[in-house]
Protein backbone atom coordinates (compact mmCIF):
# COMPACT_ATOMS: atom_id res chain seq x y z
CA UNK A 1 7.52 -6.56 28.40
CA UNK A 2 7.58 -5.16 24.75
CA UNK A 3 3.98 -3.77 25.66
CA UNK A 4 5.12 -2.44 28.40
CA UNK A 5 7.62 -0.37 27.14
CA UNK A 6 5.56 0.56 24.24
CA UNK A 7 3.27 1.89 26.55
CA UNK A 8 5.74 4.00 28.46
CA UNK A 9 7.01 5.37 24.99
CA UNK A 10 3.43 6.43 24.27
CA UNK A 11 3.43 8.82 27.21
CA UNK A 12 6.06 10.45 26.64
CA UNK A 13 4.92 12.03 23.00
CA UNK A 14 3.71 15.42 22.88
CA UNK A 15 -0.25 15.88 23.72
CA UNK A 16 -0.25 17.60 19.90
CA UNK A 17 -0.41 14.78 17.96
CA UNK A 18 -3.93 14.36 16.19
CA UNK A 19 -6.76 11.65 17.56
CA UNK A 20 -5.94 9.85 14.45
CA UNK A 21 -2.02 9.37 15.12
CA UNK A 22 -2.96 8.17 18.73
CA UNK A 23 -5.98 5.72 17.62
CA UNK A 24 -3.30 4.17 14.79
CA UNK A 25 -0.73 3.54 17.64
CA UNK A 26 -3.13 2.25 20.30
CA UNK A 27 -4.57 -0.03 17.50
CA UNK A 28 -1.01 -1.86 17.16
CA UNK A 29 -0.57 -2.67 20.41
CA UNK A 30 -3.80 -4.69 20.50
CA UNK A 31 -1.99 -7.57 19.84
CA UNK A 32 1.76 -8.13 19.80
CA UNK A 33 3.29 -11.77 18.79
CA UNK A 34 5.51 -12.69 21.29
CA UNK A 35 7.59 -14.73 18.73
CA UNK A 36 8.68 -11.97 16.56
CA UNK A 37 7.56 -10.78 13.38
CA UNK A 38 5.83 -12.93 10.99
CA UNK A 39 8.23 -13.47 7.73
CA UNK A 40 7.41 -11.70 4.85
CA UNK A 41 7.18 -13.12 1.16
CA UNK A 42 7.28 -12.39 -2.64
CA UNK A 43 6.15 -15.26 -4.94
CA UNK A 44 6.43 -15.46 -8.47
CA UNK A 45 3.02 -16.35 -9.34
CA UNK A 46 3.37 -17.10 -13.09
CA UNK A 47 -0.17 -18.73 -15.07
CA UNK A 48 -3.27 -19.13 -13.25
CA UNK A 49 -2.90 -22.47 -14.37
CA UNK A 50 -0.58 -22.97 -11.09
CA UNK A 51 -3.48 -22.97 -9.16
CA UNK A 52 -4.78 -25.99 -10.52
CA UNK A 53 -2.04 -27.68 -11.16
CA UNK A 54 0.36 -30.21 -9.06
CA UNK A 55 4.25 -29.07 -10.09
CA UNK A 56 7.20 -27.88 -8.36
CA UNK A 57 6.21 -24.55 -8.38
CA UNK A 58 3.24 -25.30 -6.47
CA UNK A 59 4.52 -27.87 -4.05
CA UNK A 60 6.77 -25.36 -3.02
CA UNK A 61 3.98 -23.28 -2.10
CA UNK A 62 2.31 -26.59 -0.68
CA UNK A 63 5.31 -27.16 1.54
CA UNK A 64 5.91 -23.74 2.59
CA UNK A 65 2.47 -23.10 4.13
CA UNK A 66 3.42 -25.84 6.42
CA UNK A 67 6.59 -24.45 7.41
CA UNK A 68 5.72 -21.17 8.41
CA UNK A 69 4.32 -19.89 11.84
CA UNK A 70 -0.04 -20.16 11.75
CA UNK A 71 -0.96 -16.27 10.40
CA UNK A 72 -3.46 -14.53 12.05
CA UNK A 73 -4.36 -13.03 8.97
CA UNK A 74 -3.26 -12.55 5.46
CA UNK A 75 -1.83 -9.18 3.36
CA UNK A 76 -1.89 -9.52 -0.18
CA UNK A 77 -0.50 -7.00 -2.74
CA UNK A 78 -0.50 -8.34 -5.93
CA UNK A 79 0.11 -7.50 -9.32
CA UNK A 80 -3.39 -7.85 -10.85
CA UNK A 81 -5.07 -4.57 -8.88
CA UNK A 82 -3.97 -1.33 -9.86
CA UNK A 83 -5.68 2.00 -8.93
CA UNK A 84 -5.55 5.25 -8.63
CA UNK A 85 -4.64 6.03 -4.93
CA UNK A 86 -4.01 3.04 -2.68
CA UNK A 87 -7.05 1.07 -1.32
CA UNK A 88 -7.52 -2.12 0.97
CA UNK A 89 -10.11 -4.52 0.43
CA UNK A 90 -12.91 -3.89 3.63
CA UNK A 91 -15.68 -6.76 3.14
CA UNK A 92 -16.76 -9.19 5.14
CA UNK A 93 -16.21 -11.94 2.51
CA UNK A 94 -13.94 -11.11 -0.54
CA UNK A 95 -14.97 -12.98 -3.81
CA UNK A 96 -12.51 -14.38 -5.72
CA UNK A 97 -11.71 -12.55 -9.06
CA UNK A 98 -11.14 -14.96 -12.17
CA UNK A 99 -9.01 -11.91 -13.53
CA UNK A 100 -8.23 -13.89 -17.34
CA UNK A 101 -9.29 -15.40 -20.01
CA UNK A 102 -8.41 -18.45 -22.17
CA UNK A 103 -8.63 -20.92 -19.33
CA UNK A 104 -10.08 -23.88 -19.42
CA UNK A 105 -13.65 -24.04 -17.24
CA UNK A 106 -11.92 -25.75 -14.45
CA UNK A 107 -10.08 -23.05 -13.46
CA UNK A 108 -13.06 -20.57 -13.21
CA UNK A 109 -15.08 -22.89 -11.52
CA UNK A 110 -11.90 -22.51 -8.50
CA UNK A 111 -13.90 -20.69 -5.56
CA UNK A 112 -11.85 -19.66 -2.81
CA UNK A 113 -13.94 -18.51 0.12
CA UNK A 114 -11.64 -17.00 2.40
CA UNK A 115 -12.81 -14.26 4.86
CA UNK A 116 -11.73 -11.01 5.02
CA UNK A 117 -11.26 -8.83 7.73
CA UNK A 118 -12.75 -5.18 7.99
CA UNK A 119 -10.45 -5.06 10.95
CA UNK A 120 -7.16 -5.81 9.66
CA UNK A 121 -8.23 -2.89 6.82
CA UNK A 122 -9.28 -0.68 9.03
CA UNK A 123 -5.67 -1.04 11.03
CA UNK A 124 -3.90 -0.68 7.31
CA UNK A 125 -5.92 2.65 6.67
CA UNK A 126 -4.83 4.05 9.57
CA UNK A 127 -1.13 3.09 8.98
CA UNK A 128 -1.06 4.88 6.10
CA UNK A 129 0.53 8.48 5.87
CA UNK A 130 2.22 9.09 3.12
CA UNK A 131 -0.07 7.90 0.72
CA UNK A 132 -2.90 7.91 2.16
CA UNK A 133 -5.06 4.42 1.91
CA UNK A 134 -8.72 4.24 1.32
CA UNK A 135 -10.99 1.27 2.21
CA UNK A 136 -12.67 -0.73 -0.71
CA UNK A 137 -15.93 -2.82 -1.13
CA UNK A 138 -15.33 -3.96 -4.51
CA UNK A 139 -12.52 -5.72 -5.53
CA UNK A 140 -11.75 -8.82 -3.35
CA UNK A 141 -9.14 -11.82 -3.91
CA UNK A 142 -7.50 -11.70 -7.62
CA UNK A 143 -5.50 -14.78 -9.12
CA UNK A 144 -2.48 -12.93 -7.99
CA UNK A 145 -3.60 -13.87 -4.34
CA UNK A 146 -5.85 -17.19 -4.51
CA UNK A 147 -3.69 -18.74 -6.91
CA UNK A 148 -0.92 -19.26 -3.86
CA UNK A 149 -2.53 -19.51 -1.64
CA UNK A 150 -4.90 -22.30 -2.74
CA UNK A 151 -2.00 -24.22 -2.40
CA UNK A 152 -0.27 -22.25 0.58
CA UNK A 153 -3.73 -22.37 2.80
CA UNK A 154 -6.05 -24.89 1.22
CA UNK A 155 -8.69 -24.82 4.39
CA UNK A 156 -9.41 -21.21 3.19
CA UNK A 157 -9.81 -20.14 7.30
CA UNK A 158 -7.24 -17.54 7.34
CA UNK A 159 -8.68 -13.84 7.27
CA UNK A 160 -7.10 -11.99 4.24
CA UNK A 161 -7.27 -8.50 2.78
CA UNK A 162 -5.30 -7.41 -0.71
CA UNK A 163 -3.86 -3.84 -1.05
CA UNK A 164 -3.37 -2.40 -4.48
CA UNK A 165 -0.81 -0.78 -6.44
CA UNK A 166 -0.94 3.11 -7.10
CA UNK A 167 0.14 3.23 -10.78
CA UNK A 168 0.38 7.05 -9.91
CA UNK A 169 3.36 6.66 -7.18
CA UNK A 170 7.06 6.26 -7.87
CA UNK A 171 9.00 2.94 -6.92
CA UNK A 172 10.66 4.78 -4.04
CA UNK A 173 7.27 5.33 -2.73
CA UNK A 174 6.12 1.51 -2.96
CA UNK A 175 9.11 0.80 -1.36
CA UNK A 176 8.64 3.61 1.42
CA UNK A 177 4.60 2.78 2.09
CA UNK A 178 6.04 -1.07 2.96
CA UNK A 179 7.61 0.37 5.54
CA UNK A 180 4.63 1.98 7.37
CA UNK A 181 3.32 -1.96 6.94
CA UNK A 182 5.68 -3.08 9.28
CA UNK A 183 4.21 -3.26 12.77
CA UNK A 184 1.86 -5.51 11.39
CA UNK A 185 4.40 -8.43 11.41
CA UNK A 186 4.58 -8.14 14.56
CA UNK A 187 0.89 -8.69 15.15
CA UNK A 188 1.09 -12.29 13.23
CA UNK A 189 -0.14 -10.88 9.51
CA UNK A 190 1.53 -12.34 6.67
CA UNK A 191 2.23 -10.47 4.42
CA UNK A 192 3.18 -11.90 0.59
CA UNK A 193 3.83 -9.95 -2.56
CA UNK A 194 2.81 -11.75 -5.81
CA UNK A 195 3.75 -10.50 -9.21
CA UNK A 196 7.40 -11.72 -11.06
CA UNK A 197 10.81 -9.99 -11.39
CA UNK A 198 11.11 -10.81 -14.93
CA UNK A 199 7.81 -10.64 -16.69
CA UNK A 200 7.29 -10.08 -20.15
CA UNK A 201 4.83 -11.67 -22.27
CA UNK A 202 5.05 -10.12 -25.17
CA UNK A 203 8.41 -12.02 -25.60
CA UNK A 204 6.86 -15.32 -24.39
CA UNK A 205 7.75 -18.07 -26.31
CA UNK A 206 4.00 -19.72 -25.59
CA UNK A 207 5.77 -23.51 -26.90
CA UNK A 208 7.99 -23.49 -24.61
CA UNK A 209 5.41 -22.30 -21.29
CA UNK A 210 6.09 -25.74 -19.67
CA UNK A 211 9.41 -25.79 -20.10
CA UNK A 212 10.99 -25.65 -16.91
CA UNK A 213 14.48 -24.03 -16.78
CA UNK A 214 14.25 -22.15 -20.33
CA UNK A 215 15.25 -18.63 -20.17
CA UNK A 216 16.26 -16.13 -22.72
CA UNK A 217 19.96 -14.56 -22.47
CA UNK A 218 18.35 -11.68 -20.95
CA UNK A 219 15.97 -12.93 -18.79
CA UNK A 220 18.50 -14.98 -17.10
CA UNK A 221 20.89 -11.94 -16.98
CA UNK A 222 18.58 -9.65 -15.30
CA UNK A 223 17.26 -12.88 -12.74
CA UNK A 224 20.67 -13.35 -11.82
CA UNK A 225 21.67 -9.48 -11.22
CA UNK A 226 18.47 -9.36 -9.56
CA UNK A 227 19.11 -11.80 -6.90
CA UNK A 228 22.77 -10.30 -6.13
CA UNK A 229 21.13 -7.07 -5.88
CA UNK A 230 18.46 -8.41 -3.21
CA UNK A 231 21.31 -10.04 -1.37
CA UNK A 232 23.50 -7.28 -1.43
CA UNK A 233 21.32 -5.04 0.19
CA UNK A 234 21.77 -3.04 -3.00
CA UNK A 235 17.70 -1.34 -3.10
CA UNK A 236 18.94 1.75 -4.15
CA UNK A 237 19.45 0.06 -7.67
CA UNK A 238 16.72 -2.28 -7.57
CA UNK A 239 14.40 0.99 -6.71
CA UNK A 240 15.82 2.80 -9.79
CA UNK A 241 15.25 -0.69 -11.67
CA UNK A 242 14.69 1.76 -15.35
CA UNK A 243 18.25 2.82 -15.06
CA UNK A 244 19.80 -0.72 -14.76
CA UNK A 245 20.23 -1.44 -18.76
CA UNK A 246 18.36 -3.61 -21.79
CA UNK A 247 18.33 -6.87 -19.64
CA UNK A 248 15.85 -4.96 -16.74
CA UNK A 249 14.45 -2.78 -19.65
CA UNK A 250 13.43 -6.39 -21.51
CA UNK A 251 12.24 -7.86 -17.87
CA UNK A 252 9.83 -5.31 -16.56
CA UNK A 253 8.38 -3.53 -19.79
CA UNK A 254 5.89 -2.27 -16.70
CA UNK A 255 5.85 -2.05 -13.33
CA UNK A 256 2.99 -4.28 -11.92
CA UNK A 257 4.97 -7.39 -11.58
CA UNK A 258 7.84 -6.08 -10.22
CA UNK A 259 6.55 -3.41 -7.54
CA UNK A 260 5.60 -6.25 -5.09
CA UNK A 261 9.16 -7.31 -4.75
CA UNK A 262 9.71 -3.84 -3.69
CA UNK A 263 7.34 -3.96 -0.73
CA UNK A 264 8.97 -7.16 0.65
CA UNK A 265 12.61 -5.42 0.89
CA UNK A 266 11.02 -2.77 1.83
CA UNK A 267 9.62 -4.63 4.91
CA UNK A 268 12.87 -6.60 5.73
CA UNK A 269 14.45 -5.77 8.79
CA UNK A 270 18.03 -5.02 9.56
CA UNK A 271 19.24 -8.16 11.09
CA UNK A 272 17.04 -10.57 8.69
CA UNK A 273 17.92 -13.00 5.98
CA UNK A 274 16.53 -13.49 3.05
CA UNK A 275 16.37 -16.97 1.05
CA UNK A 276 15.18 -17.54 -2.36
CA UNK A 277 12.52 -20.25 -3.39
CA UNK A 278 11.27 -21.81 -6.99
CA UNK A 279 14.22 -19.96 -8.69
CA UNK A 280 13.29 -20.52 -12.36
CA UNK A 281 12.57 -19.18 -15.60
CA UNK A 282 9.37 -20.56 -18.07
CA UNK A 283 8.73 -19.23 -21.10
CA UNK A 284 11.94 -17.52 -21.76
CA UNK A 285 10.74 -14.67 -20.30
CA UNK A 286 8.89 -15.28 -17.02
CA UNK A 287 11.01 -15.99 -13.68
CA UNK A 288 9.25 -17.20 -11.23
CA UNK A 289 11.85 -16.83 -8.43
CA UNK A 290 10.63 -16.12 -5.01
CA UNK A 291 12.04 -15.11 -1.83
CA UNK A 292 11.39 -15.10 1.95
CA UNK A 293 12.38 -12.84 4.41
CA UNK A 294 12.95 -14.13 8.50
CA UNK A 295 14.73 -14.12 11.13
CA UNK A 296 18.73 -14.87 11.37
């Protein structure tokens, strides 16, 4: 029925609109999920360390990767690729990035062989408008993305792609481009944002890293407003997140961490919930709080 009518609508727009525009809508109605749209995530990822280790953080991943409907494929945006212009990984078979250093050998020697899907990029290229997004054969799965899902998808058979961050666009355009995302919910694709709200490690009090719980005054100030902001419906704020006071100021000295988060309101829909997940601080100054967007 829902193809039907999309159908219909499709023959009613005026013949002007470019080859492009009508490719990009005949592409989403290849294949609609009858259930509704896939929910939506953003996970605090915290250390890479989380991806080999057993903990609550990454149980929670663990137990949430059962929960969920089966994705047909995977969207990433994480924290660790920024660019200039937006870009979608395109191969065949993404490597996986060990994007650090420091680590003990075991984590390096973490492979997680994932495919990708051309086709899936291809479909996110031709979403995009406003910016414009570019294919890419280089990158391929960062910690930002394995890390979870390592845990989330241990089998490694789900197709994903990552999409990076424009350092060049404003918050209100993150927020806007997750928008243009959204029909691809409805064709099963998961789509996660991994970075943290409060993320500063130049305040990191490196003793204390395993500390579960420990937060600074601030950190747990801007957490907390955070999270009544999100549930609030309040993105107006959480978009202007510079002109919120010292406690924001303190938890996103820059934007990588925290731009994710913005995609995932972005891509909530009117009449949809949102839960949070893993809501703690380490460090003093890293939160790792998550949150899921579904269904009422």
């Amino acid at each position: 029925m829902k193809r039907r009518i999309f159908l219909k609508s499709l023959a009613l727009m005026p013949l002007t609109g470019t080859m492009m525009e009508l490719n990009k809508l005949n592409k989403l109605t290849d294949s609609f999920n009858s259930a509704g749209p896939m929910p939506v995530l953003f996970i605090g990822h915290g250390s890479p360390m989380n991806a080999i280790e057993e903990n609550e953080f990454s149980n929670e991943w663990k137990k949430i990767g059962t929960e969920l409907p089966k994705p047909k494929a995977i969207l990433c945006i994480s924290a660790h690729w920024e660019t200039k212009g937006t870009f979608v990984t395109a191969m065949q078979n993404p490597p996986t990035i060990h994007d650090f250093g420091g680590f003990p050998q075991e984590l390096f020697d973490v492979q997680y062989p994932a495919p990708g899907s051309p086709e899936l990029a291809q479909d996110v290229k031709n979403l995009g408008e406003k910016p414009q997004i570019d294919l890419d054969q280089k990158w391929g799965l960062d910690h930002g993305c394995w890390s979870i899902l390592k845990h989330m998808y241990p089998k490694a058979d789900t197709p994903i792609i990552q999409m990076s961050l424009d350092y060049y666009q404003s918050p209100k355009s993150h927020y806007s481009l997750a928008k243009e995302l959204s029909a691809l919910r409805n064709k099963g694709v998961l789509i996660i944002g991994s970075g943290n709200i409060v993320h500063n490690l130049g305040r990191l009090d490196w003793g204390r890293l395993n500390e579960i719980g420990y937060g600074f005054d601030w950190a747990i100030e801007a957490n907390e407003t955070m999270k009544k902001l999100i549930l609030a419906n309040d993105y107006p704020k959480l978009i202007n997140y510079t002109a919120q006071g010292r406690a924001f100021d303190y938890a996103i000295p820059s934007a990588e961490h925290y731009l994710p988060l913005l995609y995932i309101l972005g891509l909530k829909g009117e009449n949809e919930k949102i839960s949070f997940f893993n809501d703690k601080l380490v460090g003093g100054s890293l939160s790792m709080t998550s949150l899921k967007v579904d269904k009422q």
